[in-house]
C-alpha atoms as a PDB file:
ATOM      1  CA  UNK A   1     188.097 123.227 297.433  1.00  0.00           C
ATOM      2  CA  UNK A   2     191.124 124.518 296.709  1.00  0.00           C
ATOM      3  CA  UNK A   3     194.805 123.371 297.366  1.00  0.00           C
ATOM      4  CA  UNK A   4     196.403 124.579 300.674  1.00  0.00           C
ATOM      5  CA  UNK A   5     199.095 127.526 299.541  1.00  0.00           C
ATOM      6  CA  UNK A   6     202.125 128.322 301.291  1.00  0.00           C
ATOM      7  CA  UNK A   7     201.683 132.262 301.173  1.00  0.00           C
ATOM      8  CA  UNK A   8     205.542 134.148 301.701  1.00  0.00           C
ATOM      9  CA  UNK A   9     205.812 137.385 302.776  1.00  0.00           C
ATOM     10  CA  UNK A  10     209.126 139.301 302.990  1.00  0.00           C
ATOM     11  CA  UNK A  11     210.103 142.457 301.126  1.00  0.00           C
ATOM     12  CA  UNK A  12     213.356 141.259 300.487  1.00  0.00           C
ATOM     13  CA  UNK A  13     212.913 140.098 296.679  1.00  0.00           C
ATOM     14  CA  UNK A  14     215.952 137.670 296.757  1.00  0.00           C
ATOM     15  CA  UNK A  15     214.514 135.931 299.734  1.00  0.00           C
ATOM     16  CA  UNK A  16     211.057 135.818 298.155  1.00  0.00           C
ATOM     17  CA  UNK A  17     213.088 133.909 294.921  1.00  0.00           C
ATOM     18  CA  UNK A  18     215.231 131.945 296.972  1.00  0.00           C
ATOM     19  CA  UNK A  19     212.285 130.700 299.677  1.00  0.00           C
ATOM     20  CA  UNK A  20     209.861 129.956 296.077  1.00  0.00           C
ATOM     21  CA  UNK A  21     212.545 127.830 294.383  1.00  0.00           C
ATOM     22  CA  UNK A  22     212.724 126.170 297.659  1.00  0.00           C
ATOM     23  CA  UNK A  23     209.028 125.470 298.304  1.00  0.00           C
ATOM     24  CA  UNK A  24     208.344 124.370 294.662  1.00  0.00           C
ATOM     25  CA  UNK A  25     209.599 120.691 296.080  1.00  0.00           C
ATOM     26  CA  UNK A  26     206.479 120.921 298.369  1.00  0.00           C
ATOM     27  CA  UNK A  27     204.096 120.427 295.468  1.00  0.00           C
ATOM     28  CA  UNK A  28     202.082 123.340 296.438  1.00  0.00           C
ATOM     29  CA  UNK A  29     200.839 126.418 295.092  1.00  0.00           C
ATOM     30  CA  UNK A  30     203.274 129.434 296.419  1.00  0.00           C
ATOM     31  CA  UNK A  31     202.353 132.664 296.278  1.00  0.00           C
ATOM     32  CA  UNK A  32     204.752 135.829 297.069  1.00  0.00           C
ATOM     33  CA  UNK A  33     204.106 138.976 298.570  1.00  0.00           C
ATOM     34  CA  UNK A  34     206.774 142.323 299.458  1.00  0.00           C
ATOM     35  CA  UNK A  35     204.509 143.356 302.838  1.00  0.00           C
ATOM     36  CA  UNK A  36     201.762 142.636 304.912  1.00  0.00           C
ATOM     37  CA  UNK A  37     199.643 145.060 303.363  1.00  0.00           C
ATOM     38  CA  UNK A  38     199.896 143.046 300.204  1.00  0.00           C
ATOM     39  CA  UNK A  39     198.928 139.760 301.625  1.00  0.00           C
ATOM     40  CA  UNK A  40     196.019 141.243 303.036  1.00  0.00           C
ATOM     41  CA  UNK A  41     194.951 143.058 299.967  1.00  0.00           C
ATOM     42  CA  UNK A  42     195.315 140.277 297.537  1.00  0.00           C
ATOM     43  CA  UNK A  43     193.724 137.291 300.442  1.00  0.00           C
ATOM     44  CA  UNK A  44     190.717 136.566 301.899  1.00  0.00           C
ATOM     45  CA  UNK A  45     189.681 134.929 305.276  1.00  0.00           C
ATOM     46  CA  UNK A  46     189.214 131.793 303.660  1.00  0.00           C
ATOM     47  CA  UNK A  47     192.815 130.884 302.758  1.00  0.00           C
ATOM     48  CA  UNK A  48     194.300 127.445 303.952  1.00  0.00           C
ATOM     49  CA  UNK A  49     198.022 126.775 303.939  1.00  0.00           C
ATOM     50  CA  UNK A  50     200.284 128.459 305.604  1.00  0.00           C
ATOM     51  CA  UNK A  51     202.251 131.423 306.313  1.00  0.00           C
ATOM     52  CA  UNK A  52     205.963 132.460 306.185  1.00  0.00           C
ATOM     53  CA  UNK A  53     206.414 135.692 307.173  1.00  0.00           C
ATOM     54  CA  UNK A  54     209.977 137.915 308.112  1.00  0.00           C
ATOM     55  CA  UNK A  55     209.644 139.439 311.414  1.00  0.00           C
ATOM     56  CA  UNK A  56     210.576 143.114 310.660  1.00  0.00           C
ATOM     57  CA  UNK A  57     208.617 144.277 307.513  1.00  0.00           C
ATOM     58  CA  UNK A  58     208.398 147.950 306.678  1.00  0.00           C
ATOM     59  CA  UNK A  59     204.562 149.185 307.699  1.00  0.00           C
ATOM     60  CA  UNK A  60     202.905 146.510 309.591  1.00  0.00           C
ATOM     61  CA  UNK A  61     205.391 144.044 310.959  1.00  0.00           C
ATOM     62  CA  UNK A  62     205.499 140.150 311.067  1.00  0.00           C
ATOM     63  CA  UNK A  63     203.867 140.542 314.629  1.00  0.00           C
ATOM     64  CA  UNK A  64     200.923 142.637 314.108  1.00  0.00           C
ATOM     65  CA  UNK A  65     200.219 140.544 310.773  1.00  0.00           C
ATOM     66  CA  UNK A  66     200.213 137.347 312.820  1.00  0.00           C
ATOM     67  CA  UNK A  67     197.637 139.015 315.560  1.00  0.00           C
ATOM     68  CA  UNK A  68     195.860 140.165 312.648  1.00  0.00           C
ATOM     69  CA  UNK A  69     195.133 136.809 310.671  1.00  0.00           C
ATOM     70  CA  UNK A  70     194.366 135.720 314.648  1.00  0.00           C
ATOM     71  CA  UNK A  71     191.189 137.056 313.810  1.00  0.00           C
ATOM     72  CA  UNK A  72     190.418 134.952 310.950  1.00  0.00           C
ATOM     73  CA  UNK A  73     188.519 131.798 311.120  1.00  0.00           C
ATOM     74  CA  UNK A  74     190.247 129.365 310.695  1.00  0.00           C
ATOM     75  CA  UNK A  75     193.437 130.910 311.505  1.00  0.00           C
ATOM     76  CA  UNK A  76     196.280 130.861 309.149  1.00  0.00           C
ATOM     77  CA  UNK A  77     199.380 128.805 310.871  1.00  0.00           C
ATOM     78  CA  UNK A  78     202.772 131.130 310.479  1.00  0.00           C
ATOM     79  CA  UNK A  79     206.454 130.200 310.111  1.00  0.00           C
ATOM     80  CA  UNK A  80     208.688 133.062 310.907  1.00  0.00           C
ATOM     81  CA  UNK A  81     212.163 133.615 309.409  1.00  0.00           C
ATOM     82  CA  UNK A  82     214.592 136.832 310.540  1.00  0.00           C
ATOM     83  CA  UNK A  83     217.432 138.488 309.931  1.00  0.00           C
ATOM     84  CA  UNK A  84     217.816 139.199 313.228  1.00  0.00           C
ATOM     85  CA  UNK A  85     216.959 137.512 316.516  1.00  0.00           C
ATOM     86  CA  UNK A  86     214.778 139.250 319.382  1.00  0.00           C
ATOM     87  CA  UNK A  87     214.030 136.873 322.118  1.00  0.00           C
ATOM     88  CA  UNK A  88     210.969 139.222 323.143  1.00  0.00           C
ATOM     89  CA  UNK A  89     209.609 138.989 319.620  1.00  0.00           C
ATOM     90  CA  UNK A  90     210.582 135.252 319.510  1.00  0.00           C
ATOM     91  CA  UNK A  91     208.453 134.567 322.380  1.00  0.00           C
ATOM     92  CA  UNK A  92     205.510 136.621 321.059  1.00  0.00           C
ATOM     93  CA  UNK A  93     205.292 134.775 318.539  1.00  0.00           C
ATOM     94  CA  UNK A  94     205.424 131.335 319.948  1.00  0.00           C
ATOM     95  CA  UNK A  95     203.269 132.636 322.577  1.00  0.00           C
ATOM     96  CA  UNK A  96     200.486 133.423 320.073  1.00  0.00           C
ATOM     97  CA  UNK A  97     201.109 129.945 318.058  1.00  0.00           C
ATOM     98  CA  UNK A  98     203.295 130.294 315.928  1.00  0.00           C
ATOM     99  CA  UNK A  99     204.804 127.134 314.253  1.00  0.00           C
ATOM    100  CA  UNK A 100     208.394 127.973 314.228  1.00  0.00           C
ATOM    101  CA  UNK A 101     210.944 131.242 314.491  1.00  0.00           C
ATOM    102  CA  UNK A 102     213.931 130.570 312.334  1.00  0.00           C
ATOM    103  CA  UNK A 103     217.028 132.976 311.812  1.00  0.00           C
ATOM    104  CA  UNK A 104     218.851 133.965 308.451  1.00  0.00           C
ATOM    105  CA  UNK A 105     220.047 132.338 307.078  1.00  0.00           C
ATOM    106  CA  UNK A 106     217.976 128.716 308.365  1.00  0.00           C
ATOM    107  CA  UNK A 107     218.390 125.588 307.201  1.00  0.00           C
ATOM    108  CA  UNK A 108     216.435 124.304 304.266  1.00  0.00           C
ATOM    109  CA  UNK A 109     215.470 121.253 305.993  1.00  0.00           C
ATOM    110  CA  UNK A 110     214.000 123.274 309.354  1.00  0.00           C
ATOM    111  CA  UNK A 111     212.098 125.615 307.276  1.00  0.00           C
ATOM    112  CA  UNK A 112     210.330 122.831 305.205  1.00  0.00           C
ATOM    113  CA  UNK A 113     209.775 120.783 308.523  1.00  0.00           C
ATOM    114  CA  UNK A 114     207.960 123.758 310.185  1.00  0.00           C
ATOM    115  CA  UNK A 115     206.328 124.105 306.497  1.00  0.00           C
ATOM    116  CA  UNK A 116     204.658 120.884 306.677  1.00  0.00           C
ATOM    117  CA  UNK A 117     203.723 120.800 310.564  1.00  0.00           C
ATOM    118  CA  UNK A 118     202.187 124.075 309.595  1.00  0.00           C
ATOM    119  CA  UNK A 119     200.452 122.841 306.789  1.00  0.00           C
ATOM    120  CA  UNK A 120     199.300 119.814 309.310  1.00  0.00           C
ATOM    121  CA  UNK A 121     197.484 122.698 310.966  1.00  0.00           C
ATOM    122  CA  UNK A 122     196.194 123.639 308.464  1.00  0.00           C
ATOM    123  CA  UNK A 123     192.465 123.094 307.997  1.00  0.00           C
ATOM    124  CA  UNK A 124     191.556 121.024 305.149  1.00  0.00           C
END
């Protein structure tokens, strides 16, 4: 079986550089994507690892990617970083199990500590 991956989605190249330089010291295979519609496109149902997603994509948004991997079996654990903080979206998200909501710019220590809880989800 494969490695867990800790899949990135944000269309904000720099981020996408920044977060992979940052999860290399996890040891685990990152892969990035610019939108949801990419990570869907280029994943199947079967992926294990985790998810870091930004909250307000262009097209389908953090949210409605997070209710959409829902629907996968096993579901896909999902860290969410933001530029901007909305309580109502905040809650969402935590409502429907997400592992952590972080704001830009986040600490590199909080985003690796919801990594690996995340990845603790994660079934192996």
């Amino acid at each position: 079986m494969d490695a867990p991956t800790i899949f990135v989605v944000d269309d904000d190249a720099a981020v996408r550089t920044a977060l992979r330089r940052l999860l290399l010291s996890t040891r685990l295979p990152v892969r990035l994507f610019a939108s949801a519609e990419e990570f869907l496109a280029h994943t199947d149902g079967g992926a294990r690892g985790c998810l870091i997603v930004d909250l307000g994509l262009p097209g389908m948004t953090g949210l409605e990617l997070q209710e959409r991997l829902a629907e996968r079996q096993p579901p896909l654990p999902v860290v969410f970083v933001t530029a901007r903080d909305d309580p109502d979206a905040r809650d969402t998200a935590l409502r429907r199990g997400a592992v952590g909501y972080l704001r830009k710019p986040f600490e590199r220590e909080h985003l690796l500590t919801h990594v690996r809880e995340a990845l603790g989800r994660s079934v192996t």
